[in-house]
PDB file of N, CA and C in Angstrom:
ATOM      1  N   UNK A   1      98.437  -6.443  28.464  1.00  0.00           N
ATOM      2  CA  UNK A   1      98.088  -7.531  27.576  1.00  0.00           C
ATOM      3  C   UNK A   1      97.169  -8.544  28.241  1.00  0.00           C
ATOM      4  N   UNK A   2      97.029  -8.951  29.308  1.00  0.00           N
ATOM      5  CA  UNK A   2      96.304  -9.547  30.351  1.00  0.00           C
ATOM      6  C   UNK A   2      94.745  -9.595  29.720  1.00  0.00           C
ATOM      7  N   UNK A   3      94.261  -8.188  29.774  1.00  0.00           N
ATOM      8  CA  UNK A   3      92.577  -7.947  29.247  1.00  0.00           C
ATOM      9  C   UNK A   3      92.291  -8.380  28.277  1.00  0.00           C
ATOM     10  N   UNK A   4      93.551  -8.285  27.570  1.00  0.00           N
ATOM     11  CA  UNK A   4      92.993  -8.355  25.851  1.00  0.00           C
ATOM     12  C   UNK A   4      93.040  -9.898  25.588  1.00  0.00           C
ATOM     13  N   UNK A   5      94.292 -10.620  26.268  1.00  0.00           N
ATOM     14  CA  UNK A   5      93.773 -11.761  26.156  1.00  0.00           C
ATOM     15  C   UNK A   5      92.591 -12.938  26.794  1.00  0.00           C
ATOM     16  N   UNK A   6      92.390 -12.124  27.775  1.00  0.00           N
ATOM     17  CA  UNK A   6      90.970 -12.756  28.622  1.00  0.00           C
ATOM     18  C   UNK A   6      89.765 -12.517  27.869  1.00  0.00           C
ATOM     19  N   UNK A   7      89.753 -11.279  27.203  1.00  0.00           N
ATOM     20  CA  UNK A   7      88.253 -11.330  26.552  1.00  0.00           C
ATOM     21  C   UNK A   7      88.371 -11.808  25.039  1.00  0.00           C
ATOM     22  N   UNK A   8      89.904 -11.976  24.663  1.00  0.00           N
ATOM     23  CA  UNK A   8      90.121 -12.934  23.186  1.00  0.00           C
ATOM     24  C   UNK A   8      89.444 -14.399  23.529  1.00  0.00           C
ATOM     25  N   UNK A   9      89.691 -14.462  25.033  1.00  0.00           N
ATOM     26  CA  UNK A   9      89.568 -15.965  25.187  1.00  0.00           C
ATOM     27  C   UNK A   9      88.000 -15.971  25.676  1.00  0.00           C
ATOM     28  N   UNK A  10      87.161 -15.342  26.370  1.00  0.00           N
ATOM     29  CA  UNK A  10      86.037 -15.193  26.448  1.00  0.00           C
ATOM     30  C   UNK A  10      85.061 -14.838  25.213  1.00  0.00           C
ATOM     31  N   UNK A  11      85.344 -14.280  24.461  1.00  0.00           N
ATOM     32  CA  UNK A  11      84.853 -14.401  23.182  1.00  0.00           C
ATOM     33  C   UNK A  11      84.902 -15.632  21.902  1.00  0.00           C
ATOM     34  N   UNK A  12      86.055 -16.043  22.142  1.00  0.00           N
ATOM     35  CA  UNK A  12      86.467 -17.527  21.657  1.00  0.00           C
ATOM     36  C   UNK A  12      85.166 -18.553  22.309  1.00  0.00           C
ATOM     37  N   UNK A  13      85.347 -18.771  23.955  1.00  0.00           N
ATOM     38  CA  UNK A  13      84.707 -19.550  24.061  1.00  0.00           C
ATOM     39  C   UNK A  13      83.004 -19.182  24.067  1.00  0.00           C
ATOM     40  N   UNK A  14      82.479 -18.181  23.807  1.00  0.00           N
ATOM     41  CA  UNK A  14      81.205 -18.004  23.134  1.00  0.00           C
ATOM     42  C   UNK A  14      80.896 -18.431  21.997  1.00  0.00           C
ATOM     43  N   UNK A  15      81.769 -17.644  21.443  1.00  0.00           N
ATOM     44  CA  UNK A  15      81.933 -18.525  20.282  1.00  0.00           C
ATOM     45  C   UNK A  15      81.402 -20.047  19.748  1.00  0.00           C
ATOM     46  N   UNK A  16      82.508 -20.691  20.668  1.00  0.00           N
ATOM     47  CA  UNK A  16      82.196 -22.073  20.487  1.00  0.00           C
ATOM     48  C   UNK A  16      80.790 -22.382  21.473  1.00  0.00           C
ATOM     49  N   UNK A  17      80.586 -22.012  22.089  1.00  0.00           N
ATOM     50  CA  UNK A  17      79.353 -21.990  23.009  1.00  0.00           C
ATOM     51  C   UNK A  17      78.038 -21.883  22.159  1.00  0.00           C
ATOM     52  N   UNK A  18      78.119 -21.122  21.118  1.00  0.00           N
ATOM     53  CA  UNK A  18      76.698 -20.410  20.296  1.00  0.00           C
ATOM     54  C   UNK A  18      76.790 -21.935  19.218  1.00  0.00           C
ATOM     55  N   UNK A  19      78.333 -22.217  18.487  1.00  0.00           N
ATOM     56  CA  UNK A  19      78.148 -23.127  17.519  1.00  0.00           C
ATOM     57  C   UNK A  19      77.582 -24.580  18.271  1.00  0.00           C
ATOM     58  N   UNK A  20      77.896 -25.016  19.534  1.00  0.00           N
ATOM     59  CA  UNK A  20      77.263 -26.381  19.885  1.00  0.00           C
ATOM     60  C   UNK A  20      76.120 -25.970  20.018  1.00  0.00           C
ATOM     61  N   UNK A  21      75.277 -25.288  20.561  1.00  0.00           N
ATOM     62  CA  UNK A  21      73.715 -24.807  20.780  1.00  0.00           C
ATOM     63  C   UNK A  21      73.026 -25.334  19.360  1.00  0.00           C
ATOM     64  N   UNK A  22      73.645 -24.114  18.334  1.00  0.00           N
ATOM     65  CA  UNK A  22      73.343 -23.887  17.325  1.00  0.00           C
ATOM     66  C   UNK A  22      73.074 -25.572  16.654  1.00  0.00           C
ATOM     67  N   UNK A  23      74.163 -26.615  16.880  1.00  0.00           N
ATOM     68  CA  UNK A  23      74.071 -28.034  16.288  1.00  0.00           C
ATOM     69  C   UNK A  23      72.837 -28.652  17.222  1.00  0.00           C
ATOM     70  N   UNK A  24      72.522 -28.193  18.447  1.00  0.00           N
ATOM     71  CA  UNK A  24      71.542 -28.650  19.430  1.00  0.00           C
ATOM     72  C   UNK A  24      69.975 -28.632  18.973  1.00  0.00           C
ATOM     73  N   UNK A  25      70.081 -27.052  18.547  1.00  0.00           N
ATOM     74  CA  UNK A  25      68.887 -26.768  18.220  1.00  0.00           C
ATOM     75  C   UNK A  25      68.551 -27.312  16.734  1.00  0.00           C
ATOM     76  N   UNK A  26      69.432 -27.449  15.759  1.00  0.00           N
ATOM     77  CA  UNK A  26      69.375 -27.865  14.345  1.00  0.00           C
ATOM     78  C   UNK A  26      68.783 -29.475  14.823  1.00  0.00           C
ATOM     79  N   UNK A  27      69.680 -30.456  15.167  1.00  0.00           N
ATOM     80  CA  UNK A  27      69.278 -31.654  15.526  1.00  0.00           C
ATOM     81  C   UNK A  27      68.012 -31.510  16.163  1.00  0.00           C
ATOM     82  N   UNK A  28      67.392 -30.787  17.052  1.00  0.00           N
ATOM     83  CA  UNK A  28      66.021 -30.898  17.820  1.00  0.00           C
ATOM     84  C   UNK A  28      65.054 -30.286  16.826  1.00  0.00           C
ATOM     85  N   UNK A  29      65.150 -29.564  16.233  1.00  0.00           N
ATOM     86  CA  UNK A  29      64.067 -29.228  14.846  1.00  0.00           C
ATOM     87  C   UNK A  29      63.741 -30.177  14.305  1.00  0.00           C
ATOM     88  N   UNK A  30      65.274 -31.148  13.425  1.00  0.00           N
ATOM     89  CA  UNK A  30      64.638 -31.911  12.222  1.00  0.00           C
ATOM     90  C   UNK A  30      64.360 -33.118  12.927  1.00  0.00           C
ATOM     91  N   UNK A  31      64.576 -33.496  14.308  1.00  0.00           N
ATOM     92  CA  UNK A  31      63.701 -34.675  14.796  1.00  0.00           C
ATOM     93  C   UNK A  31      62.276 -34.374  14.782  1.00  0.00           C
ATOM     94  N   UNK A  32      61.781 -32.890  15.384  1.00  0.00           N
ATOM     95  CA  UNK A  32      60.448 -32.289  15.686  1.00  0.00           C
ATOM     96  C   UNK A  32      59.829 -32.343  14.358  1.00  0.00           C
ATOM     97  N   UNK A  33      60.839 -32.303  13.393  1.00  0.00           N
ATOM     98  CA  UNK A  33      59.849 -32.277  11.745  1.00  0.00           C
ATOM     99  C   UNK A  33      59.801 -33.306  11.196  1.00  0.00           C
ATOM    100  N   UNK A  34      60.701 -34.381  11.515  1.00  0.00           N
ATOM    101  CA  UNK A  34      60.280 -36.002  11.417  1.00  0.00           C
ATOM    102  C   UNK A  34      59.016 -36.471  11.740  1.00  0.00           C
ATOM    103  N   UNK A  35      59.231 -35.757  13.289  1.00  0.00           N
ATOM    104  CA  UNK A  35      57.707 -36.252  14.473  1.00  0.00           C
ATOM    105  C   UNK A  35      56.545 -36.243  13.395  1.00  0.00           C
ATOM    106  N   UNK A  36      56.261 -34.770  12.915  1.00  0.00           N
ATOM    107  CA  UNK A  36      55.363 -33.848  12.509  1.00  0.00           C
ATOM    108  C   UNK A  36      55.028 -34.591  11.509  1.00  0.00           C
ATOM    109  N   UNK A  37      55.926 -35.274  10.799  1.00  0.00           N
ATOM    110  CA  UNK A  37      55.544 -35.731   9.069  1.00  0.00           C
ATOM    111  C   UNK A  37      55.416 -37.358   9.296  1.00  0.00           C
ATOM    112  N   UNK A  38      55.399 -37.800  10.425  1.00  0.00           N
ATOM    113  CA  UNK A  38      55.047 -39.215  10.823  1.00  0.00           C
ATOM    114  C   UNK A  38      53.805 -39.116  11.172  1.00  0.00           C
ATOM    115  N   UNK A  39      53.464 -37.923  12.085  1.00  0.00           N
ATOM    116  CA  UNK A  39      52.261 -37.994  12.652  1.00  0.00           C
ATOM    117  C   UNK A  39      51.536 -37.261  11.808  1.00  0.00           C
ATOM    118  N   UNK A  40      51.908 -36.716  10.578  1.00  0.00           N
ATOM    119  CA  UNK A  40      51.040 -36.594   9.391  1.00  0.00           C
ATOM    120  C   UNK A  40      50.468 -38.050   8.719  1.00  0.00           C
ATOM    121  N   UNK A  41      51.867 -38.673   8.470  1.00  0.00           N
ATOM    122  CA  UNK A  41      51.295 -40.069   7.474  1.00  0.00           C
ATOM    123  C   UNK A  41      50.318 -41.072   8.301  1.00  0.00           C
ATOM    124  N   UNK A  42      50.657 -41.233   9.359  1.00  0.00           N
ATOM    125  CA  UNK A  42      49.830 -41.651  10.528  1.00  0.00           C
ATOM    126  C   UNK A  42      48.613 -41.432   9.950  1.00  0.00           C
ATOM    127  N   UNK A  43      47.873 -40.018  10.172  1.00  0.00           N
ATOM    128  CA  UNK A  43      46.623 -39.904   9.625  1.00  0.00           C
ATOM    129  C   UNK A  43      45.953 -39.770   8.397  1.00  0.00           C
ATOM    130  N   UNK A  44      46.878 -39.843   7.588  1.00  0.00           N
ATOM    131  CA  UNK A  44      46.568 -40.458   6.051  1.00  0.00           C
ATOM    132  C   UNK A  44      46.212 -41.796   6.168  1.00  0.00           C
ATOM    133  N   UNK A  45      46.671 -42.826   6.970  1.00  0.00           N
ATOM    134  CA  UNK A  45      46.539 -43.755   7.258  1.00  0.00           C
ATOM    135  C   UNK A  45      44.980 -44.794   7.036  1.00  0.00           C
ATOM    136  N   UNK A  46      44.896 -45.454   6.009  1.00  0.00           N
ATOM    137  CA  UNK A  46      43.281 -46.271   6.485  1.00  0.00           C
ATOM    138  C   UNK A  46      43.314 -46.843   7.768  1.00  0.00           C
ATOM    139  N   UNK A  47      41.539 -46.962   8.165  1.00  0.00           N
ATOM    140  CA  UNK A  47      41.238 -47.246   9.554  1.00  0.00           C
ATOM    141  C   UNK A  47      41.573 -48.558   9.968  1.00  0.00           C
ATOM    142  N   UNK A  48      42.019 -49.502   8.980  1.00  0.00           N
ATOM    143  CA  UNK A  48      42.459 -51.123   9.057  1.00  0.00           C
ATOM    144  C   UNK A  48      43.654 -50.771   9.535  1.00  0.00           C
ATOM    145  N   UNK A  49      44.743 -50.222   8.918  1.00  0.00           N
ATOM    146  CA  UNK A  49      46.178 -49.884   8.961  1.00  0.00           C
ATOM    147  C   UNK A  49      46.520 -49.354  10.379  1.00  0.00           C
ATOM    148  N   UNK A  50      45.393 -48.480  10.718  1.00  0.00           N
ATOM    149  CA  UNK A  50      45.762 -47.702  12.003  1.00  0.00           C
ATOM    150  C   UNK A  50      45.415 -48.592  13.329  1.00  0.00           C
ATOM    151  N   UNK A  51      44.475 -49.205  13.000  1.00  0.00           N
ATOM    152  CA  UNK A  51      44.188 -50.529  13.890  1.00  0.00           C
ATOM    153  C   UNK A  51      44.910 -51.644  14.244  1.00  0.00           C
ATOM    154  N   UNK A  52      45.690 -51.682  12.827  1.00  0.00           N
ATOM    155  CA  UNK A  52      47.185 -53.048  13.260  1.00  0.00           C
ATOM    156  C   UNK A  52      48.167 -51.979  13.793  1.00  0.00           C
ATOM    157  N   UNK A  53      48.783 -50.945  13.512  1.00  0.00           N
ATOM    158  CA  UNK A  53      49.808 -50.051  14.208  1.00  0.00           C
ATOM    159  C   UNK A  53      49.507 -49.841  15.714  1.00  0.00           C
ATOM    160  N   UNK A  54      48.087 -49.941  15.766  1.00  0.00           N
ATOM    161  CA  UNK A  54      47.921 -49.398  17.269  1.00  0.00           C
ATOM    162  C   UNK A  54      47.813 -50.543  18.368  1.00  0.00           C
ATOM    163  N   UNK A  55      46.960 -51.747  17.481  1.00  0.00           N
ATOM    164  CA  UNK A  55      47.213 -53.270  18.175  1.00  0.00           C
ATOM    165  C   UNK A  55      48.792 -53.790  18.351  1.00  0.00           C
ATOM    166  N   UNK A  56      49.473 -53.564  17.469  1.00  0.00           N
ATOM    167  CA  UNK A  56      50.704 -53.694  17.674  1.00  0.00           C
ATOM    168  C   UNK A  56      51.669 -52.851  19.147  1.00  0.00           C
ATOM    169  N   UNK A  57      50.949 -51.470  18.646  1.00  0.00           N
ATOM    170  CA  UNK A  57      51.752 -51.092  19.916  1.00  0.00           C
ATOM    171  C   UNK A  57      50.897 -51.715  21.339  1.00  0.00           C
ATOM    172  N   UNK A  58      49.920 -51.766  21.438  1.00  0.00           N
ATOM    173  CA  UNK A  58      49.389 -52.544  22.201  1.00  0.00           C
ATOM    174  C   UNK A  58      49.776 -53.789  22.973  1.00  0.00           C
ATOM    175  N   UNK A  59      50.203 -55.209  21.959  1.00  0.00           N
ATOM    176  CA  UNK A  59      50.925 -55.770  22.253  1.00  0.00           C
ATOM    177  C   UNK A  59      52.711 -55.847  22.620  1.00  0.00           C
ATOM    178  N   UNK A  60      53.151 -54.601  22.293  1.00  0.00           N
ATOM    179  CA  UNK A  60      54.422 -54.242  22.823  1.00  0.00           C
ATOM    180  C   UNK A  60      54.066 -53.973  24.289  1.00  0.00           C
ATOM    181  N   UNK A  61      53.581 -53.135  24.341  1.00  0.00           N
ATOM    182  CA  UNK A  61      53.110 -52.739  25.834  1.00  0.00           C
ATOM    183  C   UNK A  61      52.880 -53.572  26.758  1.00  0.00           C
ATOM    184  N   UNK A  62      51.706 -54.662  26.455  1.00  0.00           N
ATOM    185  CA  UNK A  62      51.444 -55.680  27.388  1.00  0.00           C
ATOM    186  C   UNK A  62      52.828 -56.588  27.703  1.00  0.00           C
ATOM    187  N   UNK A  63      53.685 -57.279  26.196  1.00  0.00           N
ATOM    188  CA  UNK A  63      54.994 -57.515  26.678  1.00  0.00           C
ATOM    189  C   UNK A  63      55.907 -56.677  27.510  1.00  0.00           C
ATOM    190  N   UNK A  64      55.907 -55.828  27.178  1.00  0.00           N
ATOM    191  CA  UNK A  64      57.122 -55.089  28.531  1.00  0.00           C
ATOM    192  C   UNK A  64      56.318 -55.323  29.510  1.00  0.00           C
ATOM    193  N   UNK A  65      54.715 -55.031  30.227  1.00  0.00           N
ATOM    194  CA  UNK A  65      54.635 -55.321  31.388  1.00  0.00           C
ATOM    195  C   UNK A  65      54.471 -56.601  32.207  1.00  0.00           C
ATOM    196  N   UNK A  66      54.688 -57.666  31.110  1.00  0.00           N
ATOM    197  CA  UNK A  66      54.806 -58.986  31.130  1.00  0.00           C
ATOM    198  C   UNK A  66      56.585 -59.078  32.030  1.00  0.00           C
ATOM    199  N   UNK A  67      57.240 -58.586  31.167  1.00  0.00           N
ATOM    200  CA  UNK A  67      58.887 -58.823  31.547  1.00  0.00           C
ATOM    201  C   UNK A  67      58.805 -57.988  32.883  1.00  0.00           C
ATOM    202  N   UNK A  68      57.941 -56.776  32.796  1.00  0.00           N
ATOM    203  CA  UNK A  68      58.603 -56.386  34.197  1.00  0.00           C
ATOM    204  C   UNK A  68      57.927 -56.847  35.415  1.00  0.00           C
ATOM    205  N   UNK A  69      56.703 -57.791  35.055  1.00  0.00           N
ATOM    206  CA  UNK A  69      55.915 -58.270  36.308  1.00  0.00           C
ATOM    207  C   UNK A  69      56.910 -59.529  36.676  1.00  0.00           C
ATOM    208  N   UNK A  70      57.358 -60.299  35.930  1.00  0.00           N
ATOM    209  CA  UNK A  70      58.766 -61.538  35.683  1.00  0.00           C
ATOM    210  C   UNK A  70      59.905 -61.330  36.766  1.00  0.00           C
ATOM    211  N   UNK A  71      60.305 -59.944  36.159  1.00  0.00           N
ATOM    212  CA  UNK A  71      61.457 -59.723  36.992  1.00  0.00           C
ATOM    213  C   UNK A  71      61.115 -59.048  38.634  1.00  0.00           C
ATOM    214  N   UNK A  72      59.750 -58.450  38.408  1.00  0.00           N
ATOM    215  CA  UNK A  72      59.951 -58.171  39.871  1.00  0.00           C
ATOM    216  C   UNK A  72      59.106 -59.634  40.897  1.00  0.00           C
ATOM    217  N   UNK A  73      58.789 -60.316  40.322  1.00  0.00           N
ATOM    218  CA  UNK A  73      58.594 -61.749  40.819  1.00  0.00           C
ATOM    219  C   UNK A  73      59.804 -62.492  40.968  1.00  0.00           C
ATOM    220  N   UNK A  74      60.711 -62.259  40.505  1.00  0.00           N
ATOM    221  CA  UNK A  74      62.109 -62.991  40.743  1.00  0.00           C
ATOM    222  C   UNK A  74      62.820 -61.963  42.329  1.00  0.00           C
ATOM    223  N   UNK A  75      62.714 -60.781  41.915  1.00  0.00           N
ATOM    224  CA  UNK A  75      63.405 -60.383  43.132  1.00  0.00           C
ATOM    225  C   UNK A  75      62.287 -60.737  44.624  1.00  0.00           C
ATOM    226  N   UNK A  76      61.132 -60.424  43.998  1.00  0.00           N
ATOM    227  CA  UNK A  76      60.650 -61.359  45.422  1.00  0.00           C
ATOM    228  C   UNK A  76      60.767 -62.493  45.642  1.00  0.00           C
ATOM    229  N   UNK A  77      60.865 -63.395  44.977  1.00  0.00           N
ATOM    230  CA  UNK A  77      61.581 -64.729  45.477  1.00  0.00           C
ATOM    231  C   UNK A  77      62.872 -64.392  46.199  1.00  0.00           C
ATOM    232  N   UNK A  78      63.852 -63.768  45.813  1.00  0.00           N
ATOM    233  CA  UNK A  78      65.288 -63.338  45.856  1.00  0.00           C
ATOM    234  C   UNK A  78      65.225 -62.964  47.294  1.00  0.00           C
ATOM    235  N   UNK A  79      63.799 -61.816  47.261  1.00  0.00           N
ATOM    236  CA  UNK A  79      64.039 -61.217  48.782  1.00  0.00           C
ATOM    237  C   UNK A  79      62.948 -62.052  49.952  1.00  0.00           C
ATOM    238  N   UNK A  80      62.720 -63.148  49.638  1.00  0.00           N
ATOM    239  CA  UNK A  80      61.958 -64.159  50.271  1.00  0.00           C
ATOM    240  C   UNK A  80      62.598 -65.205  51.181  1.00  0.00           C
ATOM    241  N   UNK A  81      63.989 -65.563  49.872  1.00  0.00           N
ATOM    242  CA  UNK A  81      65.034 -66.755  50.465  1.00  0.00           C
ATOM    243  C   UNK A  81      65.918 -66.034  51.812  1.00  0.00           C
ATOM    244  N   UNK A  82      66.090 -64.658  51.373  1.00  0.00           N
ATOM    245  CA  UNK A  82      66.871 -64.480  52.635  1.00  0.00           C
ATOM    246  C   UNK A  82      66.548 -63.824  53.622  1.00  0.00           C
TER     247      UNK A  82
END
């Protein structure tokens, strides 16, 4: 009885092995077909529209490297005092 239950149980856990994949790969498709149909409307997009989306991300960008020039100016102070 030994065999039969080792490969009941090795088959079980394939089993469950194929169904999490299976939810892995489902979730990574319909993000990839989100992507796809954003970066469709994107280029439907007028050239005014695409110009504030892209200035925008623009100014995100320059803020984060704003905060991170901030903080690493603080740790050099930090590593200055001592």
């Amino acid at each position: 009885m030994g065999i039969i239950s080792f490969f009941k149980k090795s088959f079980g856990d394939m089993k469950k092995s194929a169904k999490a994949q299976h939810e892995v790969d489902k979730a990574q498709f319909n993000a990839t077909k989100a992507e796809s149909r954003a970066t469709w409307e994107e280029a439907k997009m007028s050239p005014s529209k695409r110009q504030e989306m892209m200035q925008k991300e623009r100014d995100a960008k320059i803020e984060e490297a704003n905060a991170r020039q901030a903080e690493a100016e603080k740790r050099i102070e930090t590593a200055k005092k001592k």
